[in-house]
C-alpha atoms as a PDB file:
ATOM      1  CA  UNK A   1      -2.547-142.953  38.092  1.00  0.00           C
ATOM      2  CA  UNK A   2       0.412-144.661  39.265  1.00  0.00           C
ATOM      3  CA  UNK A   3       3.256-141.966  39.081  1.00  0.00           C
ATOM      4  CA  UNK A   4       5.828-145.151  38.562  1.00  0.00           C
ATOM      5  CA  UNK A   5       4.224-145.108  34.962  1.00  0.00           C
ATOM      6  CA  UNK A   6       5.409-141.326  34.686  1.00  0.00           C
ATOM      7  CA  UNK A   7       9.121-142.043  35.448  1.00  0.00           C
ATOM      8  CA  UNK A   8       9.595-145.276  32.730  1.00  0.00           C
ATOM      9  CA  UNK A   9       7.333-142.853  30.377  1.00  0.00           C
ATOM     10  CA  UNK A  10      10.343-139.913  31.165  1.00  0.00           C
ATOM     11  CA  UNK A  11      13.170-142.310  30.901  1.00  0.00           C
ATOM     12  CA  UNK A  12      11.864-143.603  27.179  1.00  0.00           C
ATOM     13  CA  UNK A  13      11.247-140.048  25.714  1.00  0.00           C
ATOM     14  CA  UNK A  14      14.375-139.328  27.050  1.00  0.00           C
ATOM     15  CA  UNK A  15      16.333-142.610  25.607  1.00  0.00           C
ATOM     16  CA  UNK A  16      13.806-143.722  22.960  1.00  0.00           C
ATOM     17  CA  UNK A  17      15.427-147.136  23.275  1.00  0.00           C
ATOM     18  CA  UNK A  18      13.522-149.713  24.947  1.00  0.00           C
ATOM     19  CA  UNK A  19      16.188-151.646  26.471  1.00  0.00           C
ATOM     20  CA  UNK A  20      18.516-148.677  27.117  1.00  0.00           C
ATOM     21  CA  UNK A  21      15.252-147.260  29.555  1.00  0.00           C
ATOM     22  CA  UNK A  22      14.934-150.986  31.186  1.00  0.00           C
ATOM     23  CA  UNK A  23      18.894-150.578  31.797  1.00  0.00           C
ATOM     24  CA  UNK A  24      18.463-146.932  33.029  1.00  0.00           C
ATOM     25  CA  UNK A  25      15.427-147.769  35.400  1.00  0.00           C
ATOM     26  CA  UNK A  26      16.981-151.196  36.511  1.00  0.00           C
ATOM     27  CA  UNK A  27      14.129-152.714  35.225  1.00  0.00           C
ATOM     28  CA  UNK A  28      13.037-155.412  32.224  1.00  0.00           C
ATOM     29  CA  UNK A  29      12.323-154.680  29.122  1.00  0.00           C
ATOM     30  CA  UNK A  30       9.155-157.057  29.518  1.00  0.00           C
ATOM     31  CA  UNK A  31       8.425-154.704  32.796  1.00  0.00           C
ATOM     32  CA  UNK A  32       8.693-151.691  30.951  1.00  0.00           C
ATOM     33  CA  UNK A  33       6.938-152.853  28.078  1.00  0.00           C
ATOM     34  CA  UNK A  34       3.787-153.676  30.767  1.00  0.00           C
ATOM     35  CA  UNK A  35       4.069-149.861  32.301  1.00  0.00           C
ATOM     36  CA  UNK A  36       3.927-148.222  28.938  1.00  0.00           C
ATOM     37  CA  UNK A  37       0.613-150.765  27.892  1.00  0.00           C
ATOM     38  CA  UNK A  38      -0.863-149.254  31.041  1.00  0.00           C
ATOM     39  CA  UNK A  39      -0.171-145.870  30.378  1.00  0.00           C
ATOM     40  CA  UNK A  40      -1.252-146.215  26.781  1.00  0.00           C
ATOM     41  CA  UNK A  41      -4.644-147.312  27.859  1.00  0.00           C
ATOM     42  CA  UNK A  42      -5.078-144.681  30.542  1.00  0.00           C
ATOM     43  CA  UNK A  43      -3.956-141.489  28.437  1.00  0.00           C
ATOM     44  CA  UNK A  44      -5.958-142.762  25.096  1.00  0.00           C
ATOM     45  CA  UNK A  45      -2.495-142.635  22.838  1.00  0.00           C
ATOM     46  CA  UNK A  46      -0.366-145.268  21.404  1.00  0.00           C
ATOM     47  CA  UNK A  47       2.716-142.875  23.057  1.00  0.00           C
ATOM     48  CA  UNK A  48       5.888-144.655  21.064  1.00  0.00           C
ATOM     49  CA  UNK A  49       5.966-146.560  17.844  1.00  0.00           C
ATOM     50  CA  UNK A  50       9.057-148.791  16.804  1.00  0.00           C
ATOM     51  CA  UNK A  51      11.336-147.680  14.281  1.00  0.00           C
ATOM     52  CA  UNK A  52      13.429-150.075  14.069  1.00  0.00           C
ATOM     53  CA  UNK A  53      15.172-150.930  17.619  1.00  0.00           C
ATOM     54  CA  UNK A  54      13.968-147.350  18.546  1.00  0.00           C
ATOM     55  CA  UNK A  55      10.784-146.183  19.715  1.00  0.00           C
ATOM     56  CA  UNK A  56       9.562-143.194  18.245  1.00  0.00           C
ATOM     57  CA  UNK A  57       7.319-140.728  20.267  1.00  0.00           C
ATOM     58  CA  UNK A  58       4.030-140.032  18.247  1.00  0.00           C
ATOM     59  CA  UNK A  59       2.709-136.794  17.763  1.00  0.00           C
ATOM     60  CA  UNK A  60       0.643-135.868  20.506  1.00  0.00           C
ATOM     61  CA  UNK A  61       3.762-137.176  22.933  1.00  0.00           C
ATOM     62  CA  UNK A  62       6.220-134.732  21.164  1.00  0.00           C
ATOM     63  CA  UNK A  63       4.031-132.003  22.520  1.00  0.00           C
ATOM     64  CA  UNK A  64       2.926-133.231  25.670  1.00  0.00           C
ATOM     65  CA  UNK A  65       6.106-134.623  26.820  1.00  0.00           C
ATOM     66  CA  UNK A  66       7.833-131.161  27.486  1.00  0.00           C
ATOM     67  CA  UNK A  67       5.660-130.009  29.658  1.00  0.00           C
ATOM     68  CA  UNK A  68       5.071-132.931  31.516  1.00  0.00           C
ATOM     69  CA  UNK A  69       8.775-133.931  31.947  1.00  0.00           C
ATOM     70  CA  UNK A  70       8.951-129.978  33.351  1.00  0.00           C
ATOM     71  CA  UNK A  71       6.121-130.963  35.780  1.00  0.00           C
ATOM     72  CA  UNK A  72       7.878-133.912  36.500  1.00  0.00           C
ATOM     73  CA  UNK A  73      10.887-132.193  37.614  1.00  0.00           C
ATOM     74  CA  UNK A  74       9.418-129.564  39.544  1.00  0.00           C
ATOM     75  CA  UNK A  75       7.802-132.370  41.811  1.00  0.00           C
ATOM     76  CA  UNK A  76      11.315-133.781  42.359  1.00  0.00           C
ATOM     77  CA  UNK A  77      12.987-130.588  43.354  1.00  0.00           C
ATOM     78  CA  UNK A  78       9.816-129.951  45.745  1.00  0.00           C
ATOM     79  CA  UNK A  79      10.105-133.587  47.433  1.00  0.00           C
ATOM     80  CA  UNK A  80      14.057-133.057  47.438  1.00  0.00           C
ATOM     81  CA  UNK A  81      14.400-129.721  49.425  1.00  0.00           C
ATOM     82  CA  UNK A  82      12.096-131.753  52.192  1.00  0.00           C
ATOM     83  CA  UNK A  83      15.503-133.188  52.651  1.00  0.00           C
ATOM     84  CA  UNK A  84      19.647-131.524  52.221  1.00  0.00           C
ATOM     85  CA  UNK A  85      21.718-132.718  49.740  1.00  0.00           C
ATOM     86  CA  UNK A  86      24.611-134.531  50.932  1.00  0.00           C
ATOM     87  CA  UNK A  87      27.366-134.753  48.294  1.00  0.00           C
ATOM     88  CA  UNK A  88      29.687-137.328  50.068  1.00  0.00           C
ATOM     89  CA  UNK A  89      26.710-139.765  50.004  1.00  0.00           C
ATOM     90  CA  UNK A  90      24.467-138.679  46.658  1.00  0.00           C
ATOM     91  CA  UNK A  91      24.620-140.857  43.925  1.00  0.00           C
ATOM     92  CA  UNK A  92      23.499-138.524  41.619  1.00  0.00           C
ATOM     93  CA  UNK A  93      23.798-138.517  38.097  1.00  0.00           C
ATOM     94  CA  UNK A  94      24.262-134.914  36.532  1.00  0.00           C
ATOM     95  CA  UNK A  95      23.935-134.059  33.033  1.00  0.00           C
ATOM     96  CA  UNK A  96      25.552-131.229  31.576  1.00  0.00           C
ATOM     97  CA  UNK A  97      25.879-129.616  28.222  1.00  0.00           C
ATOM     98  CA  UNK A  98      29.181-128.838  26.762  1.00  0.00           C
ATOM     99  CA  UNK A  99      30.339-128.446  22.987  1.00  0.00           C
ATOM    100  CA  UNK A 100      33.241-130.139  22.257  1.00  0.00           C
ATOM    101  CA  UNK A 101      36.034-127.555  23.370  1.00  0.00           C
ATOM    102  CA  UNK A 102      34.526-126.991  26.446  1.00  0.00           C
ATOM    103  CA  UNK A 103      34.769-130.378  27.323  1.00  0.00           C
ATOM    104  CA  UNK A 104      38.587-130.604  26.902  1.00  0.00           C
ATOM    105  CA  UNK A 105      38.592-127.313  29.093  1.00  0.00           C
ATOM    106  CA  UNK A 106      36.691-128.400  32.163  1.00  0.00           C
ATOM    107  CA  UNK A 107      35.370-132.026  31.715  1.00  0.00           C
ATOM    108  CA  UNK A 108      38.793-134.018  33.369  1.00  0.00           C
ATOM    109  CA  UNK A 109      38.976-130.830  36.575  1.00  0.00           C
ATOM    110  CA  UNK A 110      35.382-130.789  37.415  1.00  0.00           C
ATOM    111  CA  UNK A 111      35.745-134.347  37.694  1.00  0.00           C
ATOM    112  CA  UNK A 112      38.494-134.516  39.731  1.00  0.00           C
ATOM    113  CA  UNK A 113      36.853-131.916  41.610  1.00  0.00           C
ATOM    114  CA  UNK A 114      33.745-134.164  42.582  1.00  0.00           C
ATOM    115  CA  UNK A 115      35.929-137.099  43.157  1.00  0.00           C
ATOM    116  CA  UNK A 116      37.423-135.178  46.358  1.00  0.00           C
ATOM    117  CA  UNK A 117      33.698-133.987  47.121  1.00  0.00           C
ATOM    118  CA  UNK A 118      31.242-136.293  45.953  1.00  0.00           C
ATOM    119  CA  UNK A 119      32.739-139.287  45.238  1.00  0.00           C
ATOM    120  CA  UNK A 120      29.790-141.584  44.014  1.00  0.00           C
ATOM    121  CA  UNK A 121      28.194-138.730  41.872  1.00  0.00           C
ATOM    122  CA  UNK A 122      28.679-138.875  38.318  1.00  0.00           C
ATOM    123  CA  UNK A 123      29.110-136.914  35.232  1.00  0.00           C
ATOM    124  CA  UNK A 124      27.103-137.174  31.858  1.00  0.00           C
ATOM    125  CA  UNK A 125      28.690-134.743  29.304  1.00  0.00           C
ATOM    126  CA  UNK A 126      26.086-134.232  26.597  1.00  0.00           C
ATOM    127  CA  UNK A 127      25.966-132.193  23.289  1.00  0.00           C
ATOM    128  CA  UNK A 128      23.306-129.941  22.829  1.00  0.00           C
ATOM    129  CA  UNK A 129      20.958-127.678  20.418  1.00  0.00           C
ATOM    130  CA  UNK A 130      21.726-124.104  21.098  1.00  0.00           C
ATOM    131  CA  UNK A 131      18.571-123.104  19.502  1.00  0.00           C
ATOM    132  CA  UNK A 132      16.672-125.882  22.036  1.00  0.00           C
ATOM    133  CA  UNK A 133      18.865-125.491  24.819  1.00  0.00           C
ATOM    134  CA  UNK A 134      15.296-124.113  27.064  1.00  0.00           C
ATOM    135  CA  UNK A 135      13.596-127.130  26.075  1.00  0.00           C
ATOM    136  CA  UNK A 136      15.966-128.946  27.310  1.00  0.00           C
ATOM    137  CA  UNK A 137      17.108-127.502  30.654  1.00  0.00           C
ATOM    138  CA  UNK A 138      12.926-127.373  31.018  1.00  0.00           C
ATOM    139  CA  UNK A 139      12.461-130.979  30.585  1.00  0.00           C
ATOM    140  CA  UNK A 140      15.625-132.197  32.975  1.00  0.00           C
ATOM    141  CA  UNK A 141      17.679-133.289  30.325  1.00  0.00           C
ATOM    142  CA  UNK A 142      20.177-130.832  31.084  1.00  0.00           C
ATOM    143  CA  UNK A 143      20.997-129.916  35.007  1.00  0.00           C
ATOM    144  CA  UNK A 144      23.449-127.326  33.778  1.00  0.00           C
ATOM    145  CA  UNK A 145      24.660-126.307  30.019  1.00  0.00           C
ATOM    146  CA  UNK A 146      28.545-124.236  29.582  1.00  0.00           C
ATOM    147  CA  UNK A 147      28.590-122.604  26.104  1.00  0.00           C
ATOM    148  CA  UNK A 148      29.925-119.164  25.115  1.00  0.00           C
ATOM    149  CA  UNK A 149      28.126-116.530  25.805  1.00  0.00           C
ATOM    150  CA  UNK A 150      24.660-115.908  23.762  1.00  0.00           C
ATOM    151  CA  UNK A 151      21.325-114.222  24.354  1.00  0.00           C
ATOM    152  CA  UNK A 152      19.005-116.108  26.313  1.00  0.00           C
ATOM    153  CA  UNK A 153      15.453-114.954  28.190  1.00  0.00           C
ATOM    154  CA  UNK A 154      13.861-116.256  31.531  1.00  0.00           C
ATOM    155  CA  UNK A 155      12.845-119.148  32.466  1.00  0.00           C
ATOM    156  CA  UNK A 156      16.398-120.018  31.096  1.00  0.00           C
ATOM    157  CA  UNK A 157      19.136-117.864  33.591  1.00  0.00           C
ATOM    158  CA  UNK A 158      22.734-117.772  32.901  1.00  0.00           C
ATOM    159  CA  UNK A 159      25.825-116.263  34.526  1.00  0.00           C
ATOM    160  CA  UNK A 160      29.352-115.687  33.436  1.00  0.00           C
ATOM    161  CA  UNK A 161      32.149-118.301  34.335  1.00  0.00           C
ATOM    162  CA  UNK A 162      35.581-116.821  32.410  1.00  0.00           C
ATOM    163  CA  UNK A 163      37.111-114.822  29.639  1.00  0.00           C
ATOM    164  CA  UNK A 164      39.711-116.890  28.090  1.00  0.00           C
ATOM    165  CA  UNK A 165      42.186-115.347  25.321  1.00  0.00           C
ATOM    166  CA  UNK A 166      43.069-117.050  22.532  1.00  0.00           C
ATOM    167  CA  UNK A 167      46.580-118.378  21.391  1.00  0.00           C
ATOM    168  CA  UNK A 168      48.701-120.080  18.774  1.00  0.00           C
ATOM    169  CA  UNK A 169      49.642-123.430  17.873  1.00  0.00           C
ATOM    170  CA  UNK A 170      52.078-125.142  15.448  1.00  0.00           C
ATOM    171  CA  UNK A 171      54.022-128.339  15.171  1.00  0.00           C
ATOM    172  CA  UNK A 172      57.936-128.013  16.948  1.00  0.00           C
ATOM    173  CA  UNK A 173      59.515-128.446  13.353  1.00  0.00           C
ATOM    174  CA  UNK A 174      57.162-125.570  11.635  1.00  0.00           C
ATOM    175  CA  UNK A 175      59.565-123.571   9.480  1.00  0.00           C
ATOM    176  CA  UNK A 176      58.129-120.349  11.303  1.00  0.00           C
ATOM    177  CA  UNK A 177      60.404-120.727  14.202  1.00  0.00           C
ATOM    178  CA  UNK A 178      59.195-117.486  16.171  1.00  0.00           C
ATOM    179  CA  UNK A 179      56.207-115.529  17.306  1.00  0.00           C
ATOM    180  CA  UNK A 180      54.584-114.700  13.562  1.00  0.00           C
ATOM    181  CA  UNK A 181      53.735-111.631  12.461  1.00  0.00           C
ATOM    182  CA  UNK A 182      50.710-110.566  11.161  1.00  0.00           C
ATOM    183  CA  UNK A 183      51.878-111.128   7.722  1.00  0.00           C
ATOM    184  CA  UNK A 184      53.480-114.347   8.230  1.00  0.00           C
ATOM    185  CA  UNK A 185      49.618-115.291   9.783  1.00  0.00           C
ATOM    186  CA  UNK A 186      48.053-114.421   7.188  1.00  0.00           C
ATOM    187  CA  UNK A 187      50.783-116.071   4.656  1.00  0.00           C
ATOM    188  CA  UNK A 188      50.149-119.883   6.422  1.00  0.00           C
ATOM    189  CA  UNK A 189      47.361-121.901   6.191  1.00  0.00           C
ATOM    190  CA  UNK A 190      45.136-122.654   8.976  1.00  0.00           C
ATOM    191  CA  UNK A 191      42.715-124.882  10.394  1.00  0.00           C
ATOM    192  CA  UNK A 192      39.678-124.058  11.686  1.00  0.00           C
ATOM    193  CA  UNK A 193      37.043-125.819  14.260  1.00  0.00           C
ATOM    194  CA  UNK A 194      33.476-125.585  13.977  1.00  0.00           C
ATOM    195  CA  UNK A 195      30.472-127.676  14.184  1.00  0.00           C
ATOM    196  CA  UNK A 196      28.540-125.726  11.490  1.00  0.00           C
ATOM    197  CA  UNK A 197      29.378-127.168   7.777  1.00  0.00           C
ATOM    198  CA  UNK A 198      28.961-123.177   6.877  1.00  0.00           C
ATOM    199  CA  UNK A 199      29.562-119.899   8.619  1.00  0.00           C
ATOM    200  CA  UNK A 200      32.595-118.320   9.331  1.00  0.00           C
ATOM    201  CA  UNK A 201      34.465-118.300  12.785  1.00  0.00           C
ATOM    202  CA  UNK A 202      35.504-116.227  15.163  1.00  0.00           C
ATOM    203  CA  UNK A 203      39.147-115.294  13.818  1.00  0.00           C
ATOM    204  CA  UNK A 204      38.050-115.102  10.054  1.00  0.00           C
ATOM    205  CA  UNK A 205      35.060-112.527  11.035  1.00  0.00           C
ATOM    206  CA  UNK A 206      37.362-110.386  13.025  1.00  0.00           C
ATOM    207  CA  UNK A 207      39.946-110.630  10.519  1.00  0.00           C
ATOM    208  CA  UNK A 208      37.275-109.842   8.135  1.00  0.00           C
ATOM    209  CA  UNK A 209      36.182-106.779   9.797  1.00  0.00           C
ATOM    210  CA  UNK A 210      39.929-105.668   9.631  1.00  0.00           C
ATOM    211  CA  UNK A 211      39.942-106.040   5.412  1.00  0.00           C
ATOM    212  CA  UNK A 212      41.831-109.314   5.944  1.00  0.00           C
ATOM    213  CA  UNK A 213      41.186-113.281   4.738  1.00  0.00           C
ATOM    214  CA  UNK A 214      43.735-116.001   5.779  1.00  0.00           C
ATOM    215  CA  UNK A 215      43.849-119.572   3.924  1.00  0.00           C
ATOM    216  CA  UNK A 216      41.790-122.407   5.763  1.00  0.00           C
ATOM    217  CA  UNK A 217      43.085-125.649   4.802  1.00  0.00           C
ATOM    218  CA  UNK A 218      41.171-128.387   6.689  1.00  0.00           C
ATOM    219  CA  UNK A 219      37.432-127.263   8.596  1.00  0.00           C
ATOM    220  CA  UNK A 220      36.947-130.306  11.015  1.00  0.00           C
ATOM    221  CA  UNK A 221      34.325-130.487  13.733  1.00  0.00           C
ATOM    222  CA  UNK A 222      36.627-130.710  16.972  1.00  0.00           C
ATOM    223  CA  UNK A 223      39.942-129.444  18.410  1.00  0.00           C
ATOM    224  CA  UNK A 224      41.095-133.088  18.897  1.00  0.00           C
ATOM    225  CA  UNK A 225      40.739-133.709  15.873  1.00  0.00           C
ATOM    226  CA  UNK A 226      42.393-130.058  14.712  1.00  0.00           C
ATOM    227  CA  UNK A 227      45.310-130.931  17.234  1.00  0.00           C
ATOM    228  CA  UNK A 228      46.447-134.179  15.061  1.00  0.00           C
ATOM    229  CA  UNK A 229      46.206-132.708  12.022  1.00  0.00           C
ATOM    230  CA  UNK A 230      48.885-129.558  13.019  1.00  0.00           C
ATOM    231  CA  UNK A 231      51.098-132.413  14.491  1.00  0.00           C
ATOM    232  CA  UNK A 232      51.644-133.613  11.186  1.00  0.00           C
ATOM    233  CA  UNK A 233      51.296-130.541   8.866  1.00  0.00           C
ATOM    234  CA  UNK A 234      52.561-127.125   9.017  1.00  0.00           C
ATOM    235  CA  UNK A 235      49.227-125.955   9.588  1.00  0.00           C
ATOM    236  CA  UNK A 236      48.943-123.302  12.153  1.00  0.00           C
ATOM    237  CA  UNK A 237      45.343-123.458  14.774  1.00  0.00           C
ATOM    238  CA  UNK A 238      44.117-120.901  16.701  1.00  0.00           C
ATOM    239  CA  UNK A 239      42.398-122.319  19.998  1.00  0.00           C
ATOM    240  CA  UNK A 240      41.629-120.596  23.335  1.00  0.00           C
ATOM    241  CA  UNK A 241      44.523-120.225  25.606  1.00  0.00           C
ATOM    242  CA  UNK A 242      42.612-122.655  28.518  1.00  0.00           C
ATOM    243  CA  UNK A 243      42.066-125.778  25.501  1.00  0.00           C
ATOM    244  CA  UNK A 244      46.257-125.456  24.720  1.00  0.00           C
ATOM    245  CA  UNK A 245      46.849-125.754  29.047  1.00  0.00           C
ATOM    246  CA  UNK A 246      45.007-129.294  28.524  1.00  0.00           C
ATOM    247  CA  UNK A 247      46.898-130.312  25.406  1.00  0.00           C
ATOM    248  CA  UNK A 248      49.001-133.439  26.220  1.00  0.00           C
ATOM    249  CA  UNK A 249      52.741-132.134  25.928  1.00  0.00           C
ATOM    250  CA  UNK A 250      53.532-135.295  24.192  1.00  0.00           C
ATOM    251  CA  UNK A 251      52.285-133.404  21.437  1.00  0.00           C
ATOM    252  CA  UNK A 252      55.524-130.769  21.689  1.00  0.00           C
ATOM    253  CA  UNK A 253      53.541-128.140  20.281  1.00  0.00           C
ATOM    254  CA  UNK A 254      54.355-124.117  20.084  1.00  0.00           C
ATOM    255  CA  UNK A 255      52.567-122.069  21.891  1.00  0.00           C
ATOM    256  CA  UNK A 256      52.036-118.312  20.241  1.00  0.00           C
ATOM    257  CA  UNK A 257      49.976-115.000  20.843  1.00  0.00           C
ATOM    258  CA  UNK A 258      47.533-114.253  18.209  1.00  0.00           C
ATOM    259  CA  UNK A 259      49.883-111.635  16.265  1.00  0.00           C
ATOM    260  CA  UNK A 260      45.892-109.371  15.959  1.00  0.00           C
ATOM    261  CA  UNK A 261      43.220-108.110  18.290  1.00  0.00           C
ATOM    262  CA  UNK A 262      41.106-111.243  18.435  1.00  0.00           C
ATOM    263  CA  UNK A 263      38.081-111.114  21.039  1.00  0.00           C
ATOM    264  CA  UNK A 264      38.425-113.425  24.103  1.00  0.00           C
ATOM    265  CA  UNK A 265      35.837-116.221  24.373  1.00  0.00           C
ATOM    266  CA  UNK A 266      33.294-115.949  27.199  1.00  0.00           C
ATOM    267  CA  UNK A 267      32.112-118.902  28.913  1.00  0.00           C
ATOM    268  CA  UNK A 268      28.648-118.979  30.655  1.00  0.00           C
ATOM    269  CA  UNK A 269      27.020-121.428  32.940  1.00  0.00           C
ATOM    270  CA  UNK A 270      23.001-121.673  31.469  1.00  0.00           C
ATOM    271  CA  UNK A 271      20.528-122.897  34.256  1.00  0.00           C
ATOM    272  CA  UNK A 272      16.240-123.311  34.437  1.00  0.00           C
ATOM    273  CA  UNK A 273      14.373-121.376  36.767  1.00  0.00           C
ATOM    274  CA  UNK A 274      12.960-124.005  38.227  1.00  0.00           C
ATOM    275  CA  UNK A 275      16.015-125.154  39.214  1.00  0.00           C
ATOM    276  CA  UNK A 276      16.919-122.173  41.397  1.00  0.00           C
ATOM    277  CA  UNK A 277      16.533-123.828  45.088  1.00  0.00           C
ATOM    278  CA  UNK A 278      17.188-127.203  44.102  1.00  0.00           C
ATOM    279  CA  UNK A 279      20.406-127.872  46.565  1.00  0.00           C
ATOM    280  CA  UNK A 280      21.967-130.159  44.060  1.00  0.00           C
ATOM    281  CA  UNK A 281      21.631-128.351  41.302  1.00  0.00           C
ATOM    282  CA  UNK A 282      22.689-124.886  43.265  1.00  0.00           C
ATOM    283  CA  UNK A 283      25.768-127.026  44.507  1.00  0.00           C
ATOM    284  CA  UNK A 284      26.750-128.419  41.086  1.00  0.00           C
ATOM    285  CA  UNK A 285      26.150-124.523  40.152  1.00  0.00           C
ATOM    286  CA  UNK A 286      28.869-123.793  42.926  1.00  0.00           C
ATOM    287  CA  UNK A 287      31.395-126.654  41.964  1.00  0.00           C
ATOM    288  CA  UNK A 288      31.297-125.003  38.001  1.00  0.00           C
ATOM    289  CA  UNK A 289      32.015-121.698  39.109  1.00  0.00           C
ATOM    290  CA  UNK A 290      35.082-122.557  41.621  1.00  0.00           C
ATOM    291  CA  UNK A 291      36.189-124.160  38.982  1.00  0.00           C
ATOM    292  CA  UNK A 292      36.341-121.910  37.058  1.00  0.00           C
ATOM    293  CA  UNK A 293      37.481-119.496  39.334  1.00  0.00           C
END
């Protein structure tokens, strides 16, 4: 088998967009198109069927294709420690799995931080499934994933970045014009962040744990989106004291501690096993925690 075939078959699992894969391998659609005939004949399977402008995988490629793309990427990090990563030359493109908050945290430094080592690399910030976050540090479409801190078991291998505590935010004209209180907190009404439609968050459960409920007003899905809507309310938001350093002071918002015990947030950096010795991947491992540092 030509191993060519392998990489277009990787690049439209991962896109499932014919043109976006021609784009991606710098090839033609029509060339594409020709590789994915071949390997249709050769593996017995019809592989991708069009939905539309999208191609599908079938059945028997949703469960091959992890395993393969893992096999796949194994044989790259093997051929790539035959030679050293050189980050002032690589143009390497990693991919790495933040939620939303994290990227306003750490997305613009890290960055910044590979412009001044590794100019010509660059940076694909991608959202993720917590629940298939192995599956997809396994099959290369994650180098690196930074989430809070949850359980995870081998092959997938994690390690603390940074505790950040959280703070409080309000418009300059809110009528509370000082620290609040607990019972002023409790008094306003608040906007909370989450990308579940359901569920509570952290502040409500450990308010809840104390025999207190505040008001949430608005639940929206991001802190951008949380940060204009206390601009022009008198809505109060709770965010971790790292997002509020990265909050544009055009915005001349107050800055508040949380007037009750609330837990810090703790960041991890989630890697694959099979990973471990890859020099790129242990150097982008590197970059993250300096960073964070």
């Amino acid at each position: 088998m030509d191993l060519n075939l392998l990489r277009v078959f990787e690049t439209v699992y991962r896109e499932q967009h014919l043109t976006r894969a021609a784009e991606a391998l710098a090839l033609t659609p029509s060339a594409v198109s020709h590789a994915l005939r071949r390997l249709r004949e050769q593996l017995g399977d019809p592989l991708f069927v069009r939905d539309g402008k999208l191609m599908r995988p079938t059945p028997a490629c949703l469960r091959q294709a992890p395993a393969l793309i893992a096999q796949l990427a194994q044989l790259r990090q093997l051929l790539q420690q035959w030679g050293r990563f050189d980050a002032a030359q690589s143009r390497q493109r990693f991919r790495i799995g933040m939620p939303d908050a994290v990227e306003l945290m750490l997305l613009p430094a890290l960055q910044q931080a590979l412009l001044a080592t590794a100019p010509l690399c660059s940076i694909v910030s991608a959202h993720f499934d917590r629940a298939g976050l192995g599956r997809q540090l396994a099959a290369g479409q994650l180098d690196l994933a930074i989430d809070v801190a949850q359980p995870m078991v081998e092959p997938v291998r994690h390690a603390r970045l940074l505790s950040d505590a959280f703070c409080l935010l309000a418009r300059r004209g809110h009528p509370l014009q000082a620290p609040p209180a607990l019972p002023d907190y409790l008094a306003a009404r608040h906007v909370a962040v989450s990308t579940r439609a359901t569920g509570v968050v952290i502040e409500d459960a450990t308010l809840a744990q104390m025999g207190w409920q505040r008001e949430v007003a608005v639940r929206c899905q991001n802190y951008t989106t949380a940060l204009r809507l206390i601009t022009d309310s008198d809505l109060l938001l709770t965010v971790p004291g790292r997002l509020a350093e990265e909050i544009d002071p055009q915005l001349r918002l107050r800055r508040w501690p949380v007037p009750f015990e609330l837990p810090a947030v703790q960041l991890h950096v989630y890697w694959h096993a099979h990973r471990e010795g890859d020099p790129a991947n242990d150097w982008l491992r590197a970059r993250v925690r300096a960073l964070a540092r």
